[in-house]
Protein backbone atom coordinates (compact mmCIF):
# COMPACT_ATOMS: atom_id res chain seq x y z
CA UNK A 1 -117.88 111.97 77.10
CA UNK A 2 -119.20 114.35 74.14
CA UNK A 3 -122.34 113.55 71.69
CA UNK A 4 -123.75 115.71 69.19
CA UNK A 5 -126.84 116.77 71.09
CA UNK A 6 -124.37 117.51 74.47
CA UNK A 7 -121.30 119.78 73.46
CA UNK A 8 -120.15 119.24 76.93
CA UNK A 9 -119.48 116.49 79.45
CA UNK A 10 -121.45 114.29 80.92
CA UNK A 11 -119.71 113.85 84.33
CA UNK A 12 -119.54 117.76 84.14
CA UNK A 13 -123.10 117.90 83.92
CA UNK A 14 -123.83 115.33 86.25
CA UNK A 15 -122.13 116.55 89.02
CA UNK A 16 -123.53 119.88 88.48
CA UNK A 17 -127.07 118.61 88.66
CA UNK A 18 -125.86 116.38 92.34
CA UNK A 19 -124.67 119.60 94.00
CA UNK A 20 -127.80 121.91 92.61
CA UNK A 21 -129.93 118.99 93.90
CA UNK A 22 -128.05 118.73 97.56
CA UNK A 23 -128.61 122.34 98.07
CA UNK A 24 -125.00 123.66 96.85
CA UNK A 25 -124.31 126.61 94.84
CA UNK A 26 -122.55 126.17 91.39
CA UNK A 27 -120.22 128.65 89.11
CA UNK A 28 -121.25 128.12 85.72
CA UNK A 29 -121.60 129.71 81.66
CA UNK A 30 -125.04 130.85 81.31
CA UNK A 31 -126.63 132.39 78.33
CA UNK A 32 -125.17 135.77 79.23
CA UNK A 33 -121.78 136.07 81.63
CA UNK A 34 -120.77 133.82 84.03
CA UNK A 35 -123.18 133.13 87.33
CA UNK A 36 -123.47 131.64 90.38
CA UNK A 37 -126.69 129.21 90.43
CA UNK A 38 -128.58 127.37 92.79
CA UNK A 39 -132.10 125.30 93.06
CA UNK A 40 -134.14 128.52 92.97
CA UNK A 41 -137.20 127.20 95.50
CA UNK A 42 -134.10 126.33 98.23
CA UNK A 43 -134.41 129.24 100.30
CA UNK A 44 -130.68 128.52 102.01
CA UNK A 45 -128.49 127.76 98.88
CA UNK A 46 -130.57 131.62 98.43
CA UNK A 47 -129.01 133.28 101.40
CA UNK A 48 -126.08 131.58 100.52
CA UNK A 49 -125.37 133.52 96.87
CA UNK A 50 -126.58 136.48 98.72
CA UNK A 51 -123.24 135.91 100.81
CA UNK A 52 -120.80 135.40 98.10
CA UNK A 53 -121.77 138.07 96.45
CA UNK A 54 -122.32 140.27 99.68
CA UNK A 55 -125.68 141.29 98.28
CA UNK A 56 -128.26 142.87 100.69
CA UNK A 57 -131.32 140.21 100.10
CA UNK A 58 -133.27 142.91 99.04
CA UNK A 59 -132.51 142.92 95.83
CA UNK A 60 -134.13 139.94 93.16
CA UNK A 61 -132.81 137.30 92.06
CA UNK A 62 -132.75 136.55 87.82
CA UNK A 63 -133.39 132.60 87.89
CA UNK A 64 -133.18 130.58 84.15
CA UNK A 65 -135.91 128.26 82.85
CA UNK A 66 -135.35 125.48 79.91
CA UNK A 67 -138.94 126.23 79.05
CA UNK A 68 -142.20 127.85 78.76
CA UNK A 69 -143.85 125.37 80.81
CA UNK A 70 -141.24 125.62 83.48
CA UNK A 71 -141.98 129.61 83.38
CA UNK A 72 -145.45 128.85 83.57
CA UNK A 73 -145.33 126.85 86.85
CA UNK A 74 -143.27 129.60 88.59
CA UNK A 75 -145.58 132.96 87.65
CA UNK A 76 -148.79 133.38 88.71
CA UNK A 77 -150.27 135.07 85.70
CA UNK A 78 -148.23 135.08 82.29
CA UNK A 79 -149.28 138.01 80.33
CA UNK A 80 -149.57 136.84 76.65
CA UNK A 81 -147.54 139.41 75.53
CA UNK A 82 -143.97 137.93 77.46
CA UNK A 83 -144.41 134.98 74.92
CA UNK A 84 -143.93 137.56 72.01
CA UNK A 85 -141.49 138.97 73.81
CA UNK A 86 -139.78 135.71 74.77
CA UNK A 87 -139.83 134.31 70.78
CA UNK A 88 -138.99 137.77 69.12
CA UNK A 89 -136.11 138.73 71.51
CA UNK A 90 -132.49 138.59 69.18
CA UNK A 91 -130.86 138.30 72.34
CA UNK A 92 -130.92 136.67 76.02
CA UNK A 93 -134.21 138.62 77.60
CA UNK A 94 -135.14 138.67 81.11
CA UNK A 95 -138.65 139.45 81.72
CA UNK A 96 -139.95 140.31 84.88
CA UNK A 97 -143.50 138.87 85.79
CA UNK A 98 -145.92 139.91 88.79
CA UNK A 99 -146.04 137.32 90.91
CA UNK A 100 -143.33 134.42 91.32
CA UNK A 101 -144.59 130.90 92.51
CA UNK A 102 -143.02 128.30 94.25
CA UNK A 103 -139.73 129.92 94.45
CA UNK A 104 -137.46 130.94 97.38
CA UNK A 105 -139.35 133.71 99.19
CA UNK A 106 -136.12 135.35 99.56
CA UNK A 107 -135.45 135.03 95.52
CA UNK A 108 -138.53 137.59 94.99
CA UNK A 109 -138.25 141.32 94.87
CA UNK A 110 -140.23 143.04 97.67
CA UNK A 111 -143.75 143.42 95.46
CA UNK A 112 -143.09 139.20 94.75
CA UNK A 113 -141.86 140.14 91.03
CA UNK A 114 -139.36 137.47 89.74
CA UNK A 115 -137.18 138.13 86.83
CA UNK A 116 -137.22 134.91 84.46
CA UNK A 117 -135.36 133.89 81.32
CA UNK A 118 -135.72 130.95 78.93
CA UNK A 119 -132.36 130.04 78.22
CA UNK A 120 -131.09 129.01 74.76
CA UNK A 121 -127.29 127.97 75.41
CA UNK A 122 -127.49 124.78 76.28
CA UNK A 123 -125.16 123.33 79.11
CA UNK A 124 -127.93 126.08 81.28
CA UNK A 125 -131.15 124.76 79.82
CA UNK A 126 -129.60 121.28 80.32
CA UNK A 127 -129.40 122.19 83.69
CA UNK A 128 -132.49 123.16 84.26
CA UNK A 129 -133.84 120.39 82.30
CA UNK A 130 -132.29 117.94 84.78
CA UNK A 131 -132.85 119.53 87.86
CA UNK A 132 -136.60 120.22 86.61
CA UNK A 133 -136.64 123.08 88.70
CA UNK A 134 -135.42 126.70 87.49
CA UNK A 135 -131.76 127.52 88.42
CA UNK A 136 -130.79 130.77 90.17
CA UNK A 137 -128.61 132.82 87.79
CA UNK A 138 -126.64 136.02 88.69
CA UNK A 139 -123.07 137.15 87.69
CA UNK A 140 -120.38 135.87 89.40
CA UNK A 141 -118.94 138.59 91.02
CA UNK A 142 -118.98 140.78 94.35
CA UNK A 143 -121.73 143.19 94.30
CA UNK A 144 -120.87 146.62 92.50
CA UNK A 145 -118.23 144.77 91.02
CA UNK A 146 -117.95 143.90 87.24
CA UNK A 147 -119.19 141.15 85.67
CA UNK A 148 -117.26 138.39 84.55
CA UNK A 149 -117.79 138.06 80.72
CA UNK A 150 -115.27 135.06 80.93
CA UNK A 151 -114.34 132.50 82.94
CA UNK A 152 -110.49 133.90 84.24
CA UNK A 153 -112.32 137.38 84.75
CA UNK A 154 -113.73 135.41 88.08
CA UNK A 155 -111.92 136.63 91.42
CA UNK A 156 -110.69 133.54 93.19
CA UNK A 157 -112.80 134.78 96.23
CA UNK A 158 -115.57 133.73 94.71
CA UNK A 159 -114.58 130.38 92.87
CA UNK A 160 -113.40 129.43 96.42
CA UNK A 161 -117.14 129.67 98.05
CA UNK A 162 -119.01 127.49 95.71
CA UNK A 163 -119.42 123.69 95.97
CA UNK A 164 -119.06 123.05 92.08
CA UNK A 165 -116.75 124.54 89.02
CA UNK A 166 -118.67 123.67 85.97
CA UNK A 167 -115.35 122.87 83.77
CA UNK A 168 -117.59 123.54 80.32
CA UNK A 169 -116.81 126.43 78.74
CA UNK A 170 -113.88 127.89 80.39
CA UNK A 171 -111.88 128.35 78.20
CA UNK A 172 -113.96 130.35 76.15
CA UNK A 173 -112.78 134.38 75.02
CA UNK A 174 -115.74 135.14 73.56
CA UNK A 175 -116.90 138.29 75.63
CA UNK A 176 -120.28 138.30 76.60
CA UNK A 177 -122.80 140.64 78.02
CA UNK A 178 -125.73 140.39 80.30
CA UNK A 179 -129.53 140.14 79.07
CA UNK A 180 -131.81 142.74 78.45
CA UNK A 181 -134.58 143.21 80.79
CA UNK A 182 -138.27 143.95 80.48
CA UNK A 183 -140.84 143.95 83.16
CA UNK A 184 -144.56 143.70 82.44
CA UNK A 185 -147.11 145.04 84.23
CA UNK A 186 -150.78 143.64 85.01
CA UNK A 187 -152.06 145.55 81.85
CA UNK A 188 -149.90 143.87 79.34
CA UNK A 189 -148.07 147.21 79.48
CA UNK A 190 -143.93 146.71 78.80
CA UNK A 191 -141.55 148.61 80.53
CA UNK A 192 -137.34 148.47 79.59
CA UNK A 193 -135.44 148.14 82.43
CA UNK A 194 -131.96 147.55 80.33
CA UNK A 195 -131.09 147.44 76.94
């Protein structure tokens, strides 16, 4: 079932939210390409992505947000220069702050930097609006490989690990790329990671 605020379907949604909520990991259309997502504070459904995408844990985790308070209660410090950076950006930014709170420990780089973005598209800020916790979100592919820009670019090894297919949007062409990214120091000082 379709309304004009929801492009998408209910049930879809719903069940996305249940599995997210019971720990599972999801395949779904974010903002950018297609991810894999899970509760970002659930340190197992974590490892788990780390698996599927044979990813050393080591590396950081992007996670969405549906909102500036939701950023706020997962940073330690916001620099008031990300929320410049978060309303001027033309396209999906990922900023990376300091500290993370309340996440997954294993979700944080080693120096406890988390990369967060405030989603716009909205079946992803739905998600996170429902779950009303931030949602993991990292492409959908094996490590080193690609990243799928649609939804049949997705190797069936990975659609066959998750717990949930989010049906919305596959059938979508429209090629898209992943965010930029921007880290910020203590200073207020802004640093391009990728364009």
């Amino acid at each position: 079932m379709r309304n004009r605020e929801w492009p998408f379907d209910k049930e879809d949604m719903a069940e996305a939210v249940r599995v997210l909520k019971a720990g599972g990991v999801i395949l779904y259309p974010t903002d950018t390409v297609w991810g894999l997502g899970c509760d970002a504070t659930n340190a197992e459904a974590v490892e788990r992505i780390y698996r599927i995408k044979q990813r050393q844990d080591s590396k950081a985790l992007i996670v969405l947000a549906d909102s500036e308070a939701m950023i706020s209660r997962y940073v330690a410090e916001v620099p008031e220069v990300a929320w410049d950076v978060i309303e001027l950006a033309t396209r999906p930014t990922t900023v990376i702050f300091d500290r993370g709170l309340n996440l997954a420990p294993n979700l944080l780089a080693q120096d406890g930097s988390v990369g967060i973005r405030l989603s716009r598209e909205a079946f992803s800020s739905q998600l996170c609006f429902h779950l009303r916790k931030p949602i993991v979100s990292t492409s959908a592919n094996v490590s080193g490989q690609p990243s799928p820009r649609i939804f049949r670019e997705i190797i069936e090894e990975i659609r066959q690990q998750v717990d949930y297919v989010v049906r919305y949007r596959q059938d979508d062409i429209k090629l898209a790329s992943p965010s930029s990214v921007i880290k910020l120091g203590r200073g207020g000082e802004v640093k391009i990671i990728r364009e």
